[in-house]
C-alpha atoms as a PDB file:
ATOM      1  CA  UNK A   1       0.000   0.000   0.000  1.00  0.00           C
ATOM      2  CA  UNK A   2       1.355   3.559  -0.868  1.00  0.00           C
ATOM      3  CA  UNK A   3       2.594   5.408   1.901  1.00  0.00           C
ATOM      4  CA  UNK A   4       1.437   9.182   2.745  1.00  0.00           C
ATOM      5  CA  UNK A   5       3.967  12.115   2.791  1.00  0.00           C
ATOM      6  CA  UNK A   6       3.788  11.974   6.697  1.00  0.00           C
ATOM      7  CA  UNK A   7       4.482   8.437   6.661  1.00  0.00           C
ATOM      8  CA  UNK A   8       7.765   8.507   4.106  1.00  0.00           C
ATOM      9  CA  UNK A   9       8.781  11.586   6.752  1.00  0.00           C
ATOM     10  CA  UNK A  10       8.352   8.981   9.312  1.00  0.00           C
ATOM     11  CA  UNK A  11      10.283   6.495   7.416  1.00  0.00           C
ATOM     12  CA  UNK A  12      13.257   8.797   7.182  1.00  0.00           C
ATOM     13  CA  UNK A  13      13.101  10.271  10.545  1.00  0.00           C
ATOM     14  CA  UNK A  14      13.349   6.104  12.136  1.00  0.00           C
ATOM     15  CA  UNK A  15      16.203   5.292   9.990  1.00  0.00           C
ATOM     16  CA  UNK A  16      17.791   8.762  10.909  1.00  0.00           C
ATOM     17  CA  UNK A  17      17.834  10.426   7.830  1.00  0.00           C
ATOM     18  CA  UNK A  18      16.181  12.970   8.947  1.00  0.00           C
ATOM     19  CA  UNK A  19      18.376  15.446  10.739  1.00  0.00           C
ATOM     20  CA  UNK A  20      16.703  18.825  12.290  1.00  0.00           C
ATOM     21  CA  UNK A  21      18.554  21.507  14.464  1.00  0.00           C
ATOM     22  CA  UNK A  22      17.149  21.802  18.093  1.00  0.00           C
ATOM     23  CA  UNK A  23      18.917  25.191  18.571  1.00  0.00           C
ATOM     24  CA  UNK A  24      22.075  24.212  20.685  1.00  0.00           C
ATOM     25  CA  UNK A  25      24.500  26.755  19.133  1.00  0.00           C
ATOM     26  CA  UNK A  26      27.524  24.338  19.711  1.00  0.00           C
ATOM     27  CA  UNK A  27      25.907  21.720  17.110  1.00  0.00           C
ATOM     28  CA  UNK A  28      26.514  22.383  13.364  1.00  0.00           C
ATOM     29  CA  UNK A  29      23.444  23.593  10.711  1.00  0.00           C
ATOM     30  CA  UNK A  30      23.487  22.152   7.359  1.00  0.00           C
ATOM     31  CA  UNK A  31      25.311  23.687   3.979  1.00  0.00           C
ATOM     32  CA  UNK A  32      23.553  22.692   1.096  1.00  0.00           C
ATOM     33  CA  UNK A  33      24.367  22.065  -2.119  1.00  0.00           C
ATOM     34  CA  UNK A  34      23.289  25.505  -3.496  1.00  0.00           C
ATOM     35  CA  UNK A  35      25.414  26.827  -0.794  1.00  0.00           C
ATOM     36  CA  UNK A  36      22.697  28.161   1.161  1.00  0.00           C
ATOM     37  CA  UNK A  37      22.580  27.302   5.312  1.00  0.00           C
ATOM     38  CA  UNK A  38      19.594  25.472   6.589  1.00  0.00           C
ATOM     39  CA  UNK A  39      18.423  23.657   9.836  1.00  0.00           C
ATOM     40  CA  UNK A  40      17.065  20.825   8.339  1.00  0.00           C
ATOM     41  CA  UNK A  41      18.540  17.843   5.963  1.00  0.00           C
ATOM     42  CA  UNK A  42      16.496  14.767   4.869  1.00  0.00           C
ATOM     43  CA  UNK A  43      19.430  12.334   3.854  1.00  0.00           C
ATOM     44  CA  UNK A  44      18.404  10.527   0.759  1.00  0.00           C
ATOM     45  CA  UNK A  45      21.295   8.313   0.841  1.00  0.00           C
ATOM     46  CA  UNK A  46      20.304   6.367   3.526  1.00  0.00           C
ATOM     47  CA  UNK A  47      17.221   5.542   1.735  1.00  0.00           C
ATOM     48  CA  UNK A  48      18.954   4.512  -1.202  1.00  0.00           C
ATOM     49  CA  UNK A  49      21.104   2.636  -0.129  1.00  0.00           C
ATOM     50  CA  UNK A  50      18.616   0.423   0.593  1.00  0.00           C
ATOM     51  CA  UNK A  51      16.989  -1.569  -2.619  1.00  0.00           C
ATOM     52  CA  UNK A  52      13.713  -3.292  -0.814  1.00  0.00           C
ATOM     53  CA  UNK A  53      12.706   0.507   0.356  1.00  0.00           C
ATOM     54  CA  UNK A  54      13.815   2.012  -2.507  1.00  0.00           C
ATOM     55  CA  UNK A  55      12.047   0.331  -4.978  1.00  0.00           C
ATOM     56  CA  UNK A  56       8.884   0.705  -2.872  1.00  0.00           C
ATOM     57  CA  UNK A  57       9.662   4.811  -3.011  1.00  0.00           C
ATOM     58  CA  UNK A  58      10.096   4.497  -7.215  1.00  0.00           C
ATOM     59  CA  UNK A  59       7.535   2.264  -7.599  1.00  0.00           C
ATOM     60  CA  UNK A  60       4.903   4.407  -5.785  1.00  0.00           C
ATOM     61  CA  UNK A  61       6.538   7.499  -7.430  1.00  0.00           C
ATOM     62  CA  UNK A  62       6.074   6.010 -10.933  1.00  0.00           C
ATOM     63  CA  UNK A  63       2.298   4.781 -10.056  1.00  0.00           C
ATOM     64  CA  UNK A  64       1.441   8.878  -9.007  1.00  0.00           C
ATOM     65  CA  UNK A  65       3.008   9.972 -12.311  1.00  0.00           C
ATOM     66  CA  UNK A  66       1.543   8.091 -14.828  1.00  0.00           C
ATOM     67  CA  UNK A  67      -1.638   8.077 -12.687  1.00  0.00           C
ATOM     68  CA  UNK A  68      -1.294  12.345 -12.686  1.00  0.00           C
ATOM     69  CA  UNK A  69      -4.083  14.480 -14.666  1.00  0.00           C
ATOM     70  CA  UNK A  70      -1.998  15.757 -17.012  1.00  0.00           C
ATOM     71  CA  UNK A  71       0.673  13.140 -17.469  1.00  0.00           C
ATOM     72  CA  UNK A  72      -0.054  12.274 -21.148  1.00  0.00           C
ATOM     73  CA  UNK A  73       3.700  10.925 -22.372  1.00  0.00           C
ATOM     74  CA  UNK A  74       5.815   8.172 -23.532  1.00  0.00           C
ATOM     75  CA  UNK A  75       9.175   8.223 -21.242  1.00  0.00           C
ATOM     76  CA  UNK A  76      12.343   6.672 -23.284  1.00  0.00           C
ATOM     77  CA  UNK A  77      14.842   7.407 -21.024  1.00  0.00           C
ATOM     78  CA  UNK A  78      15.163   8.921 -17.170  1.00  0.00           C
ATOM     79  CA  UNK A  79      17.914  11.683 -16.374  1.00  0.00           C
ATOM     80  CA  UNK A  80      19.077  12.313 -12.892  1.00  0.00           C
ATOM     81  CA  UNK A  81      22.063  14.409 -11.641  1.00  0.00           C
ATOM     82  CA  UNK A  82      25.581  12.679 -10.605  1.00  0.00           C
ATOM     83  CA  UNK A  83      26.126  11.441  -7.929  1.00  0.00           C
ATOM     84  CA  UNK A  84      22.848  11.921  -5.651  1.00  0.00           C
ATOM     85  CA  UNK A  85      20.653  10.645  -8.163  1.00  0.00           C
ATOM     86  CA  UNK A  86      22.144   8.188 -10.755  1.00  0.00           C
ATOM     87  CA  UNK A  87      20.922   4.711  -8.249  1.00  0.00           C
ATOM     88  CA  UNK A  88      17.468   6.809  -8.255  1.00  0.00           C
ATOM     89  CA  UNK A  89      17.501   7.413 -12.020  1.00  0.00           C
ATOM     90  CA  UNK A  90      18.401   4.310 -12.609  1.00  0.00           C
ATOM     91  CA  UNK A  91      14.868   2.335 -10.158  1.00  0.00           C
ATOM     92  CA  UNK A  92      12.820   4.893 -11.786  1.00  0.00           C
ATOM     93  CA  UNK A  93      13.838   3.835 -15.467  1.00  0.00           C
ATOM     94  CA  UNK A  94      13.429  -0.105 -14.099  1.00  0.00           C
ATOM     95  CA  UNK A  95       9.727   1.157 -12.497  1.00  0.00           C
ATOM     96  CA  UNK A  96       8.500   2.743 -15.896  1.00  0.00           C
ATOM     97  CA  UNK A  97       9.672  -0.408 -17.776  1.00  0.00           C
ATOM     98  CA  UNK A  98       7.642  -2.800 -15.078  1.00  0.00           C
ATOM     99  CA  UNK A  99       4.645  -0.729 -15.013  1.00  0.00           C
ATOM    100  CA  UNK A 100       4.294   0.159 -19.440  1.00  0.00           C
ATOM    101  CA  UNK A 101       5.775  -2.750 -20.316  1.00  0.00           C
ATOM    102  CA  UNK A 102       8.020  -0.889 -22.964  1.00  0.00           C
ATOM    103  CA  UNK A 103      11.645  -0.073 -22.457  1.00  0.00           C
ATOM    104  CA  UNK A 104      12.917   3.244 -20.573  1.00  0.00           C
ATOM    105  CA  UNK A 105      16.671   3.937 -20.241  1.00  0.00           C
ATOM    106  CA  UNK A 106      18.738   5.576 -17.971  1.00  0.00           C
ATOM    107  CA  UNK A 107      21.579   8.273 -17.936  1.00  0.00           C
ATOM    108  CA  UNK A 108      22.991  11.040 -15.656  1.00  0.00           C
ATOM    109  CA  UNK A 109      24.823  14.202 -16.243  1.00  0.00           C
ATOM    110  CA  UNK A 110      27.880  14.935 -14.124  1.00  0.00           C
ATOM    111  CA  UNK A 111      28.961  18.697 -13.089  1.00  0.00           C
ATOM    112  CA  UNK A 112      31.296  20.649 -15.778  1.00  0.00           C
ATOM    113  CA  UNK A 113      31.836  23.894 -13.952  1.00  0.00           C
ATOM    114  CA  UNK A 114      28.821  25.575 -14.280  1.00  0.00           C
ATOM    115  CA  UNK A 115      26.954  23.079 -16.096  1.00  0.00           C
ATOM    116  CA  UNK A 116      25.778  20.081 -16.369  1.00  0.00           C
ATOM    117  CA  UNK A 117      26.574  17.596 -19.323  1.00  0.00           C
ATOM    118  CA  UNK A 118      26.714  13.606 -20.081  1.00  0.00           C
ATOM    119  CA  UNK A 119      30.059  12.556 -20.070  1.00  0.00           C
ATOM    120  CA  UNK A 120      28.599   8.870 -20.714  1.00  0.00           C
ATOM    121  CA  UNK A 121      26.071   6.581 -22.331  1.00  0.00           C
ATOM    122  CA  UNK A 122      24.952   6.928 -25.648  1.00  0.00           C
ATOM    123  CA  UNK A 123      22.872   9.520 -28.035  1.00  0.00           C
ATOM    124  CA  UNK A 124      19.445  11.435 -26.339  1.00  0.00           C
ATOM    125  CA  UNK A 125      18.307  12.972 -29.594  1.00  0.00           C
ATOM    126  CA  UNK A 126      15.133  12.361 -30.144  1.00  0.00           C
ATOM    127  CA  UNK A 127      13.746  10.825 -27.134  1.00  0.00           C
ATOM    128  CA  UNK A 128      11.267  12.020 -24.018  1.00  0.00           C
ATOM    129  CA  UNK A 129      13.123  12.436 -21.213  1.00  0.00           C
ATOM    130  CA  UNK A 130      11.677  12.206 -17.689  1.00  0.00           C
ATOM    131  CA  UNK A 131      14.133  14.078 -15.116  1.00  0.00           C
ATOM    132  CA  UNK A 132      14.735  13.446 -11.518  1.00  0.00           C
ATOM    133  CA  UNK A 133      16.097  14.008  -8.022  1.00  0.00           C
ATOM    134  CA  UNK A 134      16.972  12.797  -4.630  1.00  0.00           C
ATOM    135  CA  UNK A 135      15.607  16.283  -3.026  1.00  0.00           C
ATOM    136  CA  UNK A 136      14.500  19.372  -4.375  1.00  0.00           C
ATOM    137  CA  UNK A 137      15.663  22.508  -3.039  1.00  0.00           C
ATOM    138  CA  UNK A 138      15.721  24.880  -5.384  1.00  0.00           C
ATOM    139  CA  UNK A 139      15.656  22.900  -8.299  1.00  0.00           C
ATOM    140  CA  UNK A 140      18.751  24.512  -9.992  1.00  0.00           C
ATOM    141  CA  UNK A 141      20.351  21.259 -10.898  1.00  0.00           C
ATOM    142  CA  UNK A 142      17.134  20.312 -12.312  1.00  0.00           C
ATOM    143  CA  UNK A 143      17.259  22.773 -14.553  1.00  0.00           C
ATOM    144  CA  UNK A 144      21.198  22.867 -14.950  1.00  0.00           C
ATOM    145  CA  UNK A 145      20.343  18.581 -16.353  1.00  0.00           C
ATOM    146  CA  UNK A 146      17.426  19.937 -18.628  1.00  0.00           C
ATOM    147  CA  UNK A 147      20.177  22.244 -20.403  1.00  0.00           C
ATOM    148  CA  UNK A 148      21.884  19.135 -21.008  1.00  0.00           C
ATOM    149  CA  UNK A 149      18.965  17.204 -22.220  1.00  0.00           C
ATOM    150  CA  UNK A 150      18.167  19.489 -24.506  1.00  0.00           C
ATOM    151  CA  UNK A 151      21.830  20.237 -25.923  1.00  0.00           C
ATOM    152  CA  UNK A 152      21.075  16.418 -26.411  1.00  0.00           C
ATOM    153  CA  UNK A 153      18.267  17.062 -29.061  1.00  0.00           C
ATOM    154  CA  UNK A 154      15.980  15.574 -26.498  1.00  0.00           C
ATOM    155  CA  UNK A 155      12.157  16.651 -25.234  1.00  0.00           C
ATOM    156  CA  UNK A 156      12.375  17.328 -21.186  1.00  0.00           C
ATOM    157  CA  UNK A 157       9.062  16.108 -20.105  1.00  0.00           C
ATOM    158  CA  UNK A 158       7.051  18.969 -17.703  1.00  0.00           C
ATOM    159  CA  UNK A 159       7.681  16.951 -14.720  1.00  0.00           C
ATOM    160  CA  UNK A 160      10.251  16.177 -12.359  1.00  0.00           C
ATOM    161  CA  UNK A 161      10.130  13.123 -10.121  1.00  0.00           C
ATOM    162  CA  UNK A 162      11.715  13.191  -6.739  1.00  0.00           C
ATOM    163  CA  UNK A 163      11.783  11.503  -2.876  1.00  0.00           C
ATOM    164  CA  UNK A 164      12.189  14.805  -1.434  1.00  0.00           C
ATOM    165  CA  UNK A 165      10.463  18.297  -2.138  1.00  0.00           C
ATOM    166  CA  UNK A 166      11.573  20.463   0.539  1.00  0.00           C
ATOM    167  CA  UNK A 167      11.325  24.155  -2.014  1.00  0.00           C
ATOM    168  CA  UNK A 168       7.574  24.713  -0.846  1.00  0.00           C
ATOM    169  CA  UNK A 169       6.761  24.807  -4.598  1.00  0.00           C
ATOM    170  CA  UNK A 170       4.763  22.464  -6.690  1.00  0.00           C
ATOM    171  CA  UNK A 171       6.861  23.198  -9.798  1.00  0.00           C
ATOM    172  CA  UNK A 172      10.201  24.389 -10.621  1.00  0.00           C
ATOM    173  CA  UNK A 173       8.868  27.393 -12.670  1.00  0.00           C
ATOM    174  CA  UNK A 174       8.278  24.895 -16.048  1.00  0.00           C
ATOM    175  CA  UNK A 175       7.807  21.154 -14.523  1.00  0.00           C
ATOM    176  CA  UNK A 176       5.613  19.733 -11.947  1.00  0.00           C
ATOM    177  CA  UNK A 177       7.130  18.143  -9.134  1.00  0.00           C
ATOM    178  CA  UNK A 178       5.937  14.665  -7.967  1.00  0.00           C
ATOM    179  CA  UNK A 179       7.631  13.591  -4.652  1.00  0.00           C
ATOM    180  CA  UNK A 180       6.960  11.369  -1.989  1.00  0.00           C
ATOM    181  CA  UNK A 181       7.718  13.671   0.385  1.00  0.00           C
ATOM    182  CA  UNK A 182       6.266  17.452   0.051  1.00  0.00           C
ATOM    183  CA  UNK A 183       7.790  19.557   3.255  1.00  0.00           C
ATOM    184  CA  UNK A 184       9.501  22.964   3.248  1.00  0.00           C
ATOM    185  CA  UNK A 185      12.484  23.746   5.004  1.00  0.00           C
ATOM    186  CA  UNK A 186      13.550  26.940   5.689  1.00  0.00           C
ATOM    187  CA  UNK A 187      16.873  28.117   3.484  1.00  0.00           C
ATOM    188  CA  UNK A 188      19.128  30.990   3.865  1.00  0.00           C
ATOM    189  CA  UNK A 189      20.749  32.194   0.793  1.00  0.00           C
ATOM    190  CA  UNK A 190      23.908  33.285   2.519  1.00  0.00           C
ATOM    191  CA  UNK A 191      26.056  33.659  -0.469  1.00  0.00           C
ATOM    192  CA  UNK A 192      23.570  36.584  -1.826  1.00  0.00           C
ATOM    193  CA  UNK A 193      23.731  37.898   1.600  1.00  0.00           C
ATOM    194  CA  UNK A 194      21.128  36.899   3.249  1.00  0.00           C
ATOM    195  CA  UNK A 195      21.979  36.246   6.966  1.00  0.00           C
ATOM    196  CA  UNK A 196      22.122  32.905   8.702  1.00  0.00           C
ATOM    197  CA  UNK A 197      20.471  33.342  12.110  1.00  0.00           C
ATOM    198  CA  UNK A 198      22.392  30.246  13.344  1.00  0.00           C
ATOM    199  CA  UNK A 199      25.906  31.235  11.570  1.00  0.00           C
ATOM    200  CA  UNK A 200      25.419  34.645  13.981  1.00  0.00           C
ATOM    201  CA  UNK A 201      24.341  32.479  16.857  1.00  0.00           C
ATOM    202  CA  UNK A 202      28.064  30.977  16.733  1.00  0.00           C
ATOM    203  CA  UNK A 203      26.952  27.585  14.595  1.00  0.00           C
ATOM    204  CA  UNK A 204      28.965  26.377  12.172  1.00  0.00           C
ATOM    205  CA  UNK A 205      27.809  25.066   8.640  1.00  0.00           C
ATOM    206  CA  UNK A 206      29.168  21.803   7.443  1.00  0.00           C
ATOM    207  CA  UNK A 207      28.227  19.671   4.133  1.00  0.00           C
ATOM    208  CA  UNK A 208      26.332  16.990   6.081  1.00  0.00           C
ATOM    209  CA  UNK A 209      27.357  14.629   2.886  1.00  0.00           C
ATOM    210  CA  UNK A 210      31.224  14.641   3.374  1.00  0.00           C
ATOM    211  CA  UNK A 211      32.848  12.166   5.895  1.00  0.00           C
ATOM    212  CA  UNK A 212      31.998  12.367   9.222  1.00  0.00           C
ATOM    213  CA  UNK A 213      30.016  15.256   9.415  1.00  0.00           C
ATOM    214  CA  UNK A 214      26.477  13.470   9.313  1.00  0.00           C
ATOM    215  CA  UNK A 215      28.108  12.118  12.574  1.00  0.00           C
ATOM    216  CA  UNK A 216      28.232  15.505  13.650  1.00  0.00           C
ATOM    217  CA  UNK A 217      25.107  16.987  13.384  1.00  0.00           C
ATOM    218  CA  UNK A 218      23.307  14.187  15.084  1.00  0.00           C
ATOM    219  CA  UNK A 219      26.226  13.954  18.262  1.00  0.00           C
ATOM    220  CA  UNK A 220      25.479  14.973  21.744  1.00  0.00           C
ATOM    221  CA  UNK A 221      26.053  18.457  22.755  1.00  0.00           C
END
């Protein structure tokens, strides 16, 4: 049986992947991808690295899609992000070939400065791409991977798949985001200046990703 947001939220909070700051100023807050602070990190990994749960998350996440309204579309191949989302990518693709009984490939782009482009796998043009994500923040490397589709000769299907939509937006400005989980989480955009209330409280902010700091956010202070 599908679960609910709340329930997936649940799920990641018993297998601690989900990591919230209770406001001790010694313990670290989270740096994000994007670069912005925040005081709360759902860990996809942990989820992933887990095949029994995770193909209950893709298979639930493929039933809502092709179930959706407006989904109307053939997918031929499923683009994720390196390295977050190429074992997500990659269930997805498997999902969509289970449940239409027609064959769905996978790819991922990998991070070129700036940009985002397919050092491997073979030709896109052509072909309906469905794009996805471990968690949505504020979709920029959705859209960075879209570039690359479409330098690809590729269609970018209007949605975007994903475990985790913590942005507090439905859509990324062109797709619609399906997720398991739908949950903001407050973001501070500290590289445009915007202050970090727990950076001025005396926290520090740490990639929770990189070794040994996911140890660190959740220690005893």
């Amino acid at each position: 049986m599908p679960r609910t947001s709340n329930e997936w939220i649940e799920m990641y909070r018993n297998l601690g992947a989900l990591w919230i700051h209770d406001g001790n100023t010694k313990r670290p807050h989270a740096l994000l991808t994007s670069k912005m602070h925040s005081n709360g990190f759902f860990n996809s990994e942990l989820v992933m690295e887990r095949p029994g749960l995770l193909n209950d998350a893709t298979d639930q996440l493929v039933e809502e899609l092709l179930m959706h309204p407006d989904f109307h579309y053939q997918i031929d191949r499923v683009v994720g992000p390196a390295m977050g989302a190429i074992t997500l990518a990659h269930d997805i693709a498997r999902n969509v070939e289970s449940q239409t009984d027609r064959l769905c490939l996978r790819s991922y782009v990998e991070k070129d400065g700036e940009r985002m482009v397919f050092k491997r796998g073979g030709s896109l043009a052509n072909e309906q791409t469905l794009l996805v994500e471990d968690v949505i923040t504020t979709a920029k490397s959705v859209r960075r991977c879209a570039a690359a589709v479409t330098e690809r000769r590729a269609a970018v299907l209007p949605f975007v798949v994903a475990l985790v939509n913590r942005s507090g937006q439905t859509n990324d400005g062109e797709r619609t985001i399906v997720s398991l989980i739908d949950h903001h989480m407050p973001t501070w955009d500290v590289p445009n200046n915007q202050a970090c209330p727990l950076c001025a409280a005396g926290s520090e902010a740490i990639r929770p990703k990189e070794d040994g700091n996911w140890e660190r956010l959740n220690a005893a202070y």
